[in-house]
Protein backbone atom coordinates (compact mmCIF):
# COMPACT_ATOMS: atom_id res chain seq x y z
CA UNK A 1 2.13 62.08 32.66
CA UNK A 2 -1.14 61.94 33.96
CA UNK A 3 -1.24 58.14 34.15
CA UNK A 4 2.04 57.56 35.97
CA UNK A 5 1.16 59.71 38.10
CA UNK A 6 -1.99 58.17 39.30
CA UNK A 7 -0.25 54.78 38.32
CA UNK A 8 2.78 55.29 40.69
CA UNK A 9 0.60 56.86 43.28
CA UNK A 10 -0.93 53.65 43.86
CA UNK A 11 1.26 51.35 43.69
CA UNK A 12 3.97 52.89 45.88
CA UNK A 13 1.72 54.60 48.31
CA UNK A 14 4.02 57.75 47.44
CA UNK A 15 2.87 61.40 47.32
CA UNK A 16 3.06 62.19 43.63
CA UNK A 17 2.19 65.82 42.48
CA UNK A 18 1.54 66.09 39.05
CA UNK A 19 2.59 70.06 37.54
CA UNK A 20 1.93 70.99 33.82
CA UNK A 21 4.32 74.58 33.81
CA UNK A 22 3.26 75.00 30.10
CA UNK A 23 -0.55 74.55 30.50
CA UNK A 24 -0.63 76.87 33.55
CA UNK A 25 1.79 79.06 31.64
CA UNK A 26 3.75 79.65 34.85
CA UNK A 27 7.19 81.39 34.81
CA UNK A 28 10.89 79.72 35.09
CA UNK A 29 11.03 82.20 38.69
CA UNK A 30 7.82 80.50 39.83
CA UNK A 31 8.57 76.77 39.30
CA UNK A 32 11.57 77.24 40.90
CA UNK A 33 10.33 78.89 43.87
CA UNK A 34 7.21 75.72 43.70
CA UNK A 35 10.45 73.19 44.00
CA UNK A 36 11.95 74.85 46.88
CA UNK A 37 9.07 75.19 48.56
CA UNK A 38 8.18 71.63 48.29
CA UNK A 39 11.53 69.68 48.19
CA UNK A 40 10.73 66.72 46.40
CA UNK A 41 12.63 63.94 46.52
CA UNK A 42 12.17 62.56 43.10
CA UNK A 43 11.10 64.93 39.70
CA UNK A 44 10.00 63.47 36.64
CA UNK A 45 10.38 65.18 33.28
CA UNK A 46 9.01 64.10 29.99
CA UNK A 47 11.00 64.99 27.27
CA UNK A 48 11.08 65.28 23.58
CA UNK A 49 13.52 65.37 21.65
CA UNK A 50 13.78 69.27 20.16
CA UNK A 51 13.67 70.35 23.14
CA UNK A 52 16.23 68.46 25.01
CA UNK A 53 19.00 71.75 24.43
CA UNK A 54 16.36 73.76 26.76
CA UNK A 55 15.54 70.88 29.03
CA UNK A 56 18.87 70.24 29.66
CA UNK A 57 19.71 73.51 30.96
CA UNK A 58 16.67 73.14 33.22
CA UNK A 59 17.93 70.05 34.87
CA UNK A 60 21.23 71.50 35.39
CA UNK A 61 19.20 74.32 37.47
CA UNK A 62 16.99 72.12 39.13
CA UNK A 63 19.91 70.06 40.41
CA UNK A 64 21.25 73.74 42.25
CA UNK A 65 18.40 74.47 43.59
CA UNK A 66 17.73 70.72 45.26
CA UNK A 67 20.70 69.37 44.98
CA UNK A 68 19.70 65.94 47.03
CA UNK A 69 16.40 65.68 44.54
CA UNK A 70 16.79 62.69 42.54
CA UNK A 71 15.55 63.74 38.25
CA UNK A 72 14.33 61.29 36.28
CA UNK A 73 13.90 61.81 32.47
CA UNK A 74 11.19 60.09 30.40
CA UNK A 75 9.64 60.14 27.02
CA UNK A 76 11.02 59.76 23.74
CA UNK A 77 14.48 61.71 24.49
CA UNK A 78 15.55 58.62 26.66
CA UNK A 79 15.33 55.78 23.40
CA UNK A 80 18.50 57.33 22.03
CA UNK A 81 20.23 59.50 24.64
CA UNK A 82 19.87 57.46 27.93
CA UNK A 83 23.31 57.00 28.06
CA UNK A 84 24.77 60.20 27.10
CA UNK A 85 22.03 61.62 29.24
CA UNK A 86 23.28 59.39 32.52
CA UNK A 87 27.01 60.12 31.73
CA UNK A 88 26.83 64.24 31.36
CA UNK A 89 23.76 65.70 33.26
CA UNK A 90 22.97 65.18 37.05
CA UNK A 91 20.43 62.29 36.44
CA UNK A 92 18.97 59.26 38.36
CA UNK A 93 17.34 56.94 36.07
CA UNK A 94 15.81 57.29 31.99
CA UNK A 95 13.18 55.44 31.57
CA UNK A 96 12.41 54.10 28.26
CA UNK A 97 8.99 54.51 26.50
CA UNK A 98 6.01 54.30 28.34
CA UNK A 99 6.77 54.97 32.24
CA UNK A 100 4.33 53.96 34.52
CA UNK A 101 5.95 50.53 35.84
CA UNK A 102 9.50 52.39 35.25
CA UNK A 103 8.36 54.95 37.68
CA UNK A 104 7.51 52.57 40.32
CA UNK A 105 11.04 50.37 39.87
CA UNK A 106 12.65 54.01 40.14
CA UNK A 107 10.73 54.83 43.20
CA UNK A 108 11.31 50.90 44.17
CA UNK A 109 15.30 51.80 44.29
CA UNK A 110 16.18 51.58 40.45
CA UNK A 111 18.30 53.69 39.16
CA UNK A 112 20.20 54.13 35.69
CA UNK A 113 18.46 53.29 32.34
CA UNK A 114 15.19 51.27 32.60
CA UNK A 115 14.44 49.15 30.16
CA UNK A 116 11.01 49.34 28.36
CA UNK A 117 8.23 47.59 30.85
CA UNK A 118 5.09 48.55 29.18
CA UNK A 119 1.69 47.65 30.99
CA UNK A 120 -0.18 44.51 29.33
CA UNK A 121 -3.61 44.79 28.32
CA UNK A 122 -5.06 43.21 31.43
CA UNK A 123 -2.58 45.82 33.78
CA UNK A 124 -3.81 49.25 31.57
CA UNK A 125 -7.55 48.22 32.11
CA UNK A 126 -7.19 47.38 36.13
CA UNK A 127 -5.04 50.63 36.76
CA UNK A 128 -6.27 54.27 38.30
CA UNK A 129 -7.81 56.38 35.82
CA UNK A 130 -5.56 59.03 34.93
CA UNK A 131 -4.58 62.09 36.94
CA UNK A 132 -6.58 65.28 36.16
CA UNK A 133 -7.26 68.24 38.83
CA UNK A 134 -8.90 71.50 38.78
CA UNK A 135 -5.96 73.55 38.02
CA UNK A 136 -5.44 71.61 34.36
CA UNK A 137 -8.72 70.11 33.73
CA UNK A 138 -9.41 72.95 31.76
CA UNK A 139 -6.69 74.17 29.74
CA UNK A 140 -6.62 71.65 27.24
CA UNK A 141 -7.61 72.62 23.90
CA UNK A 142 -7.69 71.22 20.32
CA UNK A 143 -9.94 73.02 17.94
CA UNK A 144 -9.93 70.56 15.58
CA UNK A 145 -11.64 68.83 14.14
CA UNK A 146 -14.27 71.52 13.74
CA UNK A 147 -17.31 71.12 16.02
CA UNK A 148 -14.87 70.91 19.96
CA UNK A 149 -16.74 72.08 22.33
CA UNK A 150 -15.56 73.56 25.71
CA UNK A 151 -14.83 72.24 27.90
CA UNK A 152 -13.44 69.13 26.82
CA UNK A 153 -11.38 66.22 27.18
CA UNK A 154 -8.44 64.78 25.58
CA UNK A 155 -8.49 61.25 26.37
CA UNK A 156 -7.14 57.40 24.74
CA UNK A 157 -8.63 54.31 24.11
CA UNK A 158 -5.98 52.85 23.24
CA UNK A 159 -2.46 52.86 22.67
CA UNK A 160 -0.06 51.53 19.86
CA UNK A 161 -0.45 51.70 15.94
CA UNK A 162 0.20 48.48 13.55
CA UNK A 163 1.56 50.95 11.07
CA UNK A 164 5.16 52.63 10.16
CA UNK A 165 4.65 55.75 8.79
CA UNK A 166 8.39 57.05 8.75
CA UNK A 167 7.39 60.54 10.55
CA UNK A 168 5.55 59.04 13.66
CA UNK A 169 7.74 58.88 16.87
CA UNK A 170 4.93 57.62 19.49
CA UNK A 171 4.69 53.67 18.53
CA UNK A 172 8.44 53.09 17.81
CA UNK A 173 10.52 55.66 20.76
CA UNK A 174 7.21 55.18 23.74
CA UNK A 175 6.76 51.50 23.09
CA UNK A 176 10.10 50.12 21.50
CA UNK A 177 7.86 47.65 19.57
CA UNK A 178 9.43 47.41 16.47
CA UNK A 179 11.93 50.79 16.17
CA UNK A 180 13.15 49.65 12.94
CA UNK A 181 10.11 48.79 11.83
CA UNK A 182 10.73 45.37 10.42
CA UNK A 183 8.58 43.42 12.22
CA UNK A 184 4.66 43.81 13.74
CA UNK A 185 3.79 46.03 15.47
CA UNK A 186 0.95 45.82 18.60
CA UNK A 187 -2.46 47.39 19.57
CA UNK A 188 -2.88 47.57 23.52
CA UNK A 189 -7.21 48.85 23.75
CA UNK A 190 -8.69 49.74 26.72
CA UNK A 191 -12.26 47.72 27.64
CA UNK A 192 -15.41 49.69 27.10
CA UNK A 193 -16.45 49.11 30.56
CA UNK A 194 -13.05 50.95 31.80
CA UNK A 195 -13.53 53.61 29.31
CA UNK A 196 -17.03 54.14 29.97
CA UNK A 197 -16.51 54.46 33.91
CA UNK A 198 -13.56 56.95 33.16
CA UNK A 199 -15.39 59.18 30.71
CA UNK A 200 -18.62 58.99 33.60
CA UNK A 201 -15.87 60.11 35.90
CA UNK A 202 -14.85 62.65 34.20
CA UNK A 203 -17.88 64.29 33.09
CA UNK A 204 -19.22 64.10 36.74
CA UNK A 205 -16.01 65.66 38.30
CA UNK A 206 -15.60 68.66 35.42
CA UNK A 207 -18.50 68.86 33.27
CA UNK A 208 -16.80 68.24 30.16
CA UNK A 209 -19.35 68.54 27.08
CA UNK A 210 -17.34 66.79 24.56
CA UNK A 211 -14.52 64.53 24.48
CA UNK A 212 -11.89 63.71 21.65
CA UNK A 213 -9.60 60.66 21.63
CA UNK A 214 -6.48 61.83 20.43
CA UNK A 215 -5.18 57.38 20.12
CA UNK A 216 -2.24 56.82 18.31
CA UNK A 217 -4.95 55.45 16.06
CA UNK A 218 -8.23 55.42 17.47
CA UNK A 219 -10.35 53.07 14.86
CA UNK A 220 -8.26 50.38 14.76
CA UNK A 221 -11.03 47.48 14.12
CA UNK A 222 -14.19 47.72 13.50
CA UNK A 223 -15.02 45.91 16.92
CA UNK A 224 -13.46 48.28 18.89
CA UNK A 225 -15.02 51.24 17.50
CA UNK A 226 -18.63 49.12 17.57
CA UNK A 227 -17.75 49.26 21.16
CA UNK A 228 -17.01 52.98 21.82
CA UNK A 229 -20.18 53.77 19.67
CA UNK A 230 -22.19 51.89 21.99
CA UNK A 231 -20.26 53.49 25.02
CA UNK A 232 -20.33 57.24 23.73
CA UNK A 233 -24.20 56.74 22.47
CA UNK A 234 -25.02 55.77 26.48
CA UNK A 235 -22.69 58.87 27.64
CA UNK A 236 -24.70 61.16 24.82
CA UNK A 237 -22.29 64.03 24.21
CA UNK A 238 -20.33 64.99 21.30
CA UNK A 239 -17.10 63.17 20.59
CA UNK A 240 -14.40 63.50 18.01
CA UNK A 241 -11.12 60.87 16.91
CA UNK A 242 -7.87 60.49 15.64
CA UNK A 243 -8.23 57.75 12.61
CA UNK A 244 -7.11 56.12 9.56
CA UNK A 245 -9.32 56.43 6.67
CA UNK A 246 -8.81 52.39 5.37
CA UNK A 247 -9.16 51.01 8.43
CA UNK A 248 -13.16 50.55 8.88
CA UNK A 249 -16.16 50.02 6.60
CA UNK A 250 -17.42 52.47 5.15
CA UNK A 251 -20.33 51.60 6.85
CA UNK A 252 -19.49 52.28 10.52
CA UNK A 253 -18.60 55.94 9.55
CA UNK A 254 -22.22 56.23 10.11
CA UNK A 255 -22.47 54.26 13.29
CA UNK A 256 -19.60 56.75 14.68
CA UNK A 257 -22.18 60.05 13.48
CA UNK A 258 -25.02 58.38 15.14
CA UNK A 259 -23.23 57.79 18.38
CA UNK A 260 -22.03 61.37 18.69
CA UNK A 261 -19.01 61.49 16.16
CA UNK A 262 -19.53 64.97 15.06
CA UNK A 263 -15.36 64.77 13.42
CA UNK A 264 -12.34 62.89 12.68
CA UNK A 265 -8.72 64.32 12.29
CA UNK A 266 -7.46 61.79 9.10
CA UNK A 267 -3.82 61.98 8.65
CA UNK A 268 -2.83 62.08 4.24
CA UNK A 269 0.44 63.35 4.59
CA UNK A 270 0.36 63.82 0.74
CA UNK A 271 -1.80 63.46 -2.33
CA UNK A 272 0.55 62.02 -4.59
CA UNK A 273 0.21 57.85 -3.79
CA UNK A 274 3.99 57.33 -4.63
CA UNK A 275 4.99 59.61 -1.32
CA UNK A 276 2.24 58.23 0.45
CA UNK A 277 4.12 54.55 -0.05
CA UNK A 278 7.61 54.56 -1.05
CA UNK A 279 8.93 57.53 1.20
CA UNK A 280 6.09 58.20 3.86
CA UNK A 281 5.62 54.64 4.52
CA UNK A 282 1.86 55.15 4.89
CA UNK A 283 0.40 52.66 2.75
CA UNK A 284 -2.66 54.22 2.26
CA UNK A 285 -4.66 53.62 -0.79
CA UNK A 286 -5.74 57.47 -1.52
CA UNK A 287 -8.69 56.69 -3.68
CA UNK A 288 -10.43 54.54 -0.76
CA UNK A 289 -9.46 57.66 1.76
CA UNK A 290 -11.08 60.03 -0.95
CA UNK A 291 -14.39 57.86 -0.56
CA UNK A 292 -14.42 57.87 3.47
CA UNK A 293 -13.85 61.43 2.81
CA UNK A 294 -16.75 61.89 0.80
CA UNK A 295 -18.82 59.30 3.32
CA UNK A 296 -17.81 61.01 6.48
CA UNK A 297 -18.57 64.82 4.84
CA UNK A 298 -22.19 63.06 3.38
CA UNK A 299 -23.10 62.23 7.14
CA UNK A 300 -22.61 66.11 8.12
CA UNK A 301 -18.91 64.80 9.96
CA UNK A 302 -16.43 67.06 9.65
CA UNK A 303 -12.78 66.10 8.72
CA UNK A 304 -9.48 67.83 9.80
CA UNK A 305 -6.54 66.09 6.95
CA UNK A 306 -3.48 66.63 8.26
């Protein structure tokens, strides 16, 4: 949300407002009486999946209260449901996957389903940093890995995963690269010279003291993560990741701790290999993960196995 909305911002020249109800743990009574003070013309909701019985009752509400406002659904409801969502419910446009250029066509005059337009490489590191504000800055919490300390900030450098675990929604429904997963699968990763301006930013605006890059997968190559080492050693604060435990040397688990990498959430999602592989679709070799286990604990890292 927060990069659309800086995203769209600038490229349309529009007045976007960016609200996070659940973070500011605001009531239904009070949102409602925030939209009819402000009368938007457009509203964007991001929606998953479980909760599309509940959000669908909110859309019917919103569309009696502002009956002229145009709602636009995103996130990974709208890769199976655009359709049924367009032909029932008092919706503009879905938007498919990842919505920053799909917020500008909509704003543009596009309505209906938009097709997947996801940023290149070259378009994610030349766009606005992402929206944060004082309200929200704040209220974002993860405790683990063990070792987060407040406040801090919840950030990506990168988006994508080359892998097709069967349980993952985010590389499949946000980027439709591959949703049957029979073919590759791409890596999109920000430049350390945009990441290390944004994470300045940041710091400077709300004097975060730790930041955690919750990436689809963060250490995907070894380069990469050489790079954010060197970046997070010149920031100096604590930093944590979301990784794979086969996809880096064992070696730059230590580079990581000396740059700051006080933790790592790895994901298992069992400890018997045949799940791992032939229903999971993981692939992951669980005696290597047991040894960047042991490597990453030996360096005084902690590790959250989920």
């Amino acid at each position: 949300m927060g990069y659309a909305a800086t995203y769209t911002s600038a490229k349309t020249q529009t007045d976007v407002r960016f609200r996070d109800s659940l973070a500011i743990r605001e009531s239904y009574q009070t949102y409602f009486n925030h939209l009819q003070e402000e009368k938007y013309q457009y509203i964007f909701i991001e929606i998953a999946t479980p909760s599309w019985e509940h959000d669908s009752q909110l859309i019917r509400q919103i569309h009696q209260l502002l009956p002229d406002c145009k709602i636009v659904v995103t996130g990974p409801i709208t890769t199976t449901k655009s359709e049924e969502i367009l032909n029932n419910y008092p919706v503009y446009a879905c938007i498919r996957g990842e919505y920053e250029k799909g917020s500008v066509r909509v704003i543009n005059g596009e309505s209906g389903i938009i097709d997947y337009d996801l940023l290149t490489t070259e378009e994610m590191n030349q766009s606005p940093f992402p929206y944060f504000d004082e309200l929200h800055a704040y209220r974002y919490w993860d405790a683990n890995p063990i070792g987060q300390r407040p406040p801090h900030a919840q950030i990506w450098s990168s988006r994508g995963c080359p892998f097709k675990c069967i349980f993952c929604v985010w590389p499949a429904a946000m980027t439709g690269n591959d949703p049957e997963g029979k073919n590759p699968r791409t890596v999109r990763q920000y430049s350390p010279e945009y990441m290390e301006a944004f994470i300045r930013e940041l710091i400077e605006r709300y004097q975060y003291k730790c930041i955690y890059f919750d990436d689809d997968t963060f250490n995907l190559g070894n380069r990469h993560v050489l790079q954010m080492c060197e970046v997070m050693s010149r920031i100096g604060i604590p930093w944590a990741a979301m990784c794979r435990a086969d996809t880096i040397p064992l070696d730059t688990w230590k580079v990581m701790k000396e740059s700051g990498c006080f933790g790592v959430k790895l994901g298992f999602e069992s400890g018997n290999q045949y799940v791992v592989d032939k229903i999971v679709n993981k692939h992951l070799d669980l005696e290597y993960a047991s040894q960047a286990v042991f490597e990453a604990k030996r360096l005084g890292m902690t590790v959250h196995g989920t």
